[in-house]
C-alpha atoms as a PDB file:
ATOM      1  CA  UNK A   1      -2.276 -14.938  -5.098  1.00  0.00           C
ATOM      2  CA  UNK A   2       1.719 -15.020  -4.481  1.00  0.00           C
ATOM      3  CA  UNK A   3       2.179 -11.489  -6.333  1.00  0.00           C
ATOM      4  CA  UNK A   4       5.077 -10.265  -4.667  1.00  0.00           C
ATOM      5  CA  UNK A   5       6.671  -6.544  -4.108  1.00  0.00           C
ATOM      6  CA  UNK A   6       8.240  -6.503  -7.132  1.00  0.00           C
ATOM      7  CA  UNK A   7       5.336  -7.550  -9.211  1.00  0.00           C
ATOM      8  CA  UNK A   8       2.768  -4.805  -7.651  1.00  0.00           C
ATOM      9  CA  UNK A   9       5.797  -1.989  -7.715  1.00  0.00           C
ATOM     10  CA  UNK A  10       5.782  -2.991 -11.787  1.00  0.00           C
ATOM     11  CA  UNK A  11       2.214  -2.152 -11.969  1.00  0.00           C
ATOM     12  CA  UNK A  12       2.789   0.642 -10.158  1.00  0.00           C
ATOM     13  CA  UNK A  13       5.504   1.661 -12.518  1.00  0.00           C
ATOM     14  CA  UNK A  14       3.079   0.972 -15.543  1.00  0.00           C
ATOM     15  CA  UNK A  15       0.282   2.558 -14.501  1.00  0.00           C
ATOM     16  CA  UNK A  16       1.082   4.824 -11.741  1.00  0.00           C
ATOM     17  CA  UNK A  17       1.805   7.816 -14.294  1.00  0.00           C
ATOM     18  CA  UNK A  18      -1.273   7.988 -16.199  1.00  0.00           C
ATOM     19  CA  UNK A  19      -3.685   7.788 -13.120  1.00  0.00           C
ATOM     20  CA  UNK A  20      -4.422  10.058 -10.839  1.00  0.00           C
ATOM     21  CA  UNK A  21      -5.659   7.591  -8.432  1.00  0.00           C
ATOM     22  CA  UNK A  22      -5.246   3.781  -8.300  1.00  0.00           C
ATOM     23  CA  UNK A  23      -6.447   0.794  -6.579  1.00  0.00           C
ATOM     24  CA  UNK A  24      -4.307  -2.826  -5.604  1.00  0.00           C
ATOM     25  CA  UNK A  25      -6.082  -5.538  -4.605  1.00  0.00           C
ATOM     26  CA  UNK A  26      -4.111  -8.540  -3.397  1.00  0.00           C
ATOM     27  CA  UNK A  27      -3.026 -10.561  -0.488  1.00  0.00           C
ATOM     28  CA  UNK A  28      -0.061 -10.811   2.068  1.00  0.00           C
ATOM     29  CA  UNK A  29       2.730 -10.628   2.456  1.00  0.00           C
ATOM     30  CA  UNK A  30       3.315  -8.724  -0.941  1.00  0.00           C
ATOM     31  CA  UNK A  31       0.598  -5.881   0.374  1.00  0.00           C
ATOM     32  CA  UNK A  32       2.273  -6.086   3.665  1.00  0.00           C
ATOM     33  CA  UNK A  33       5.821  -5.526   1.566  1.00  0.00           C
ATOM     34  CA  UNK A  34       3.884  -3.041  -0.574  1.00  0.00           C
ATOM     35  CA  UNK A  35       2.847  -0.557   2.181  1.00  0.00           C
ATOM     36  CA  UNK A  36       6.114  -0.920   4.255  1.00  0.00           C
ATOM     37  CA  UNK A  37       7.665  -0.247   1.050  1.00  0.00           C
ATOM     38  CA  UNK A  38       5.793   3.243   0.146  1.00  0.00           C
ATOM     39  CA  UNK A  39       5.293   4.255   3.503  1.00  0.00           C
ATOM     40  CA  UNK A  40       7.598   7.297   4.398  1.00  0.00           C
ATOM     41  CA  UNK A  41       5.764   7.331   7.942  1.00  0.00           C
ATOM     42  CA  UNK A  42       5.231   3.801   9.903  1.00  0.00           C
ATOM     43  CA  UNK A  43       2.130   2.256   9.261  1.00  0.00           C
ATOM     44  CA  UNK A  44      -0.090   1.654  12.139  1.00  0.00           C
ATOM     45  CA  UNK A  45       0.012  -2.555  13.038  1.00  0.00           C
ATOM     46  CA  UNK A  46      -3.492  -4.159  14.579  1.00  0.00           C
ATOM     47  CA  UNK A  47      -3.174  -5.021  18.473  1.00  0.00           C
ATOM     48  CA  UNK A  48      -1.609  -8.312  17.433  1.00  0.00           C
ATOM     49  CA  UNK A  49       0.798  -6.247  15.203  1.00  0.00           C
ATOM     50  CA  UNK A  50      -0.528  -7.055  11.825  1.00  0.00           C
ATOM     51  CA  UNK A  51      -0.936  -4.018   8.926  1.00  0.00           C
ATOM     52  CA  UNK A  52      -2.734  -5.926   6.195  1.00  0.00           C
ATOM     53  CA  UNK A  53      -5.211  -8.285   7.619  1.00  0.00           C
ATOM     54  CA  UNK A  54      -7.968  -9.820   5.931  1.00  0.00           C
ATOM     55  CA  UNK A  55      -9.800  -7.019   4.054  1.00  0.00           C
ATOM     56  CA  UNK A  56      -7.937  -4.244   5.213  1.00  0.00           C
ATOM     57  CA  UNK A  57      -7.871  -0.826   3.067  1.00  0.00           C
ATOM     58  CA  UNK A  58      -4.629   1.005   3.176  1.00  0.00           C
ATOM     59  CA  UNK A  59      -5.308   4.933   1.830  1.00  0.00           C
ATOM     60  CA  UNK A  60      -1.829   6.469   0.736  1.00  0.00           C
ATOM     61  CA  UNK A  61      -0.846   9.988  -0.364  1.00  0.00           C
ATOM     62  CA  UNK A  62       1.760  10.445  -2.857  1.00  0.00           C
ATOM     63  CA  UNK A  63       3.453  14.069  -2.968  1.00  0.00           C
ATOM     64  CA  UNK A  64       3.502  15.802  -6.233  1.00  0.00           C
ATOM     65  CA  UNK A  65       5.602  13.299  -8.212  1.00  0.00           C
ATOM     66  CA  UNK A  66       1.761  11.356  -8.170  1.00  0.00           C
ATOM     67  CA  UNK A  67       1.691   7.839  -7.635  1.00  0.00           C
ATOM     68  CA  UNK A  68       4.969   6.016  -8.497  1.00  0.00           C
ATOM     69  CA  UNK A  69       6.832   2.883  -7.045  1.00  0.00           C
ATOM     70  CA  UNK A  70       9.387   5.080  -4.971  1.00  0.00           C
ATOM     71  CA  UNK A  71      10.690   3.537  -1.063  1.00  0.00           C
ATOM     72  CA  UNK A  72       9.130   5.893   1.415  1.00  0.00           C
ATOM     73  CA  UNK A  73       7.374   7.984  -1.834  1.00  0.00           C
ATOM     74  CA  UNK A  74       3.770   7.940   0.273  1.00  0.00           C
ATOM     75  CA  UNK A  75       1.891   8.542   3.368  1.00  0.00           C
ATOM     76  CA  UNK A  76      -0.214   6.232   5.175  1.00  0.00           C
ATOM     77  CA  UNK A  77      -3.431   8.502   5.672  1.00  0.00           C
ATOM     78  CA  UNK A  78      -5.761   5.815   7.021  1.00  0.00           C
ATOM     79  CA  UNK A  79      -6.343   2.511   7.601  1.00  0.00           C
ATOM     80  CA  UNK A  80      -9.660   0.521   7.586  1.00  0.00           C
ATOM     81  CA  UNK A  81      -9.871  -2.755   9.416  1.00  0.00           C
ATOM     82  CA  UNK A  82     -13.271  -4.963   9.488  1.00  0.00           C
ATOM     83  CA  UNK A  83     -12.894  -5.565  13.497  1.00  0.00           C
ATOM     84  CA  UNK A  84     -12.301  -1.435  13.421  1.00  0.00           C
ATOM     85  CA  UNK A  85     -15.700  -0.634  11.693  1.00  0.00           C
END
């Protein structure tokens, strides 16, 4: 529950390598930090200008490297929100 960024990047950094694909689930503000952190493009913010609210998805695409714990080392592809769906 108070996992912060440098606890997810270290699973990340253990994990990221052998998988092709990978899935964090967690709560703020370490996915907040988490997003920010891999984004290389700004994530889009809710109306009241929060990313990770309560059950949000965040879909990223890592370049050829594959998923690693690199700043800016992702793209923010999409977004799910409850309210949005």
């Amino acid at each position: 529950y108070e996992t912060g960024l440098a606890e997810l990047l270290q699973v990340i950094n253990e994990h990221g390598k052998k998988a092709g694909r990978m899935l964090l689930v967690g709560h703020n503000p370490g996915l907040d930090h988490l997003v920010h952190h891999l984004s290389k493009n700004r994530p889009p913010h809710n109306a009241s200008g929060k990313l990770m609210t309560t059950a949000a998805i965040a879909v990223l695409k890592f370049g050829d490297e594959g998923v690693n714990d690199k700043q800016g080392c992702a793209k923010v592809v999409k977004m799910a929100r409850p309210k949005d769906i």
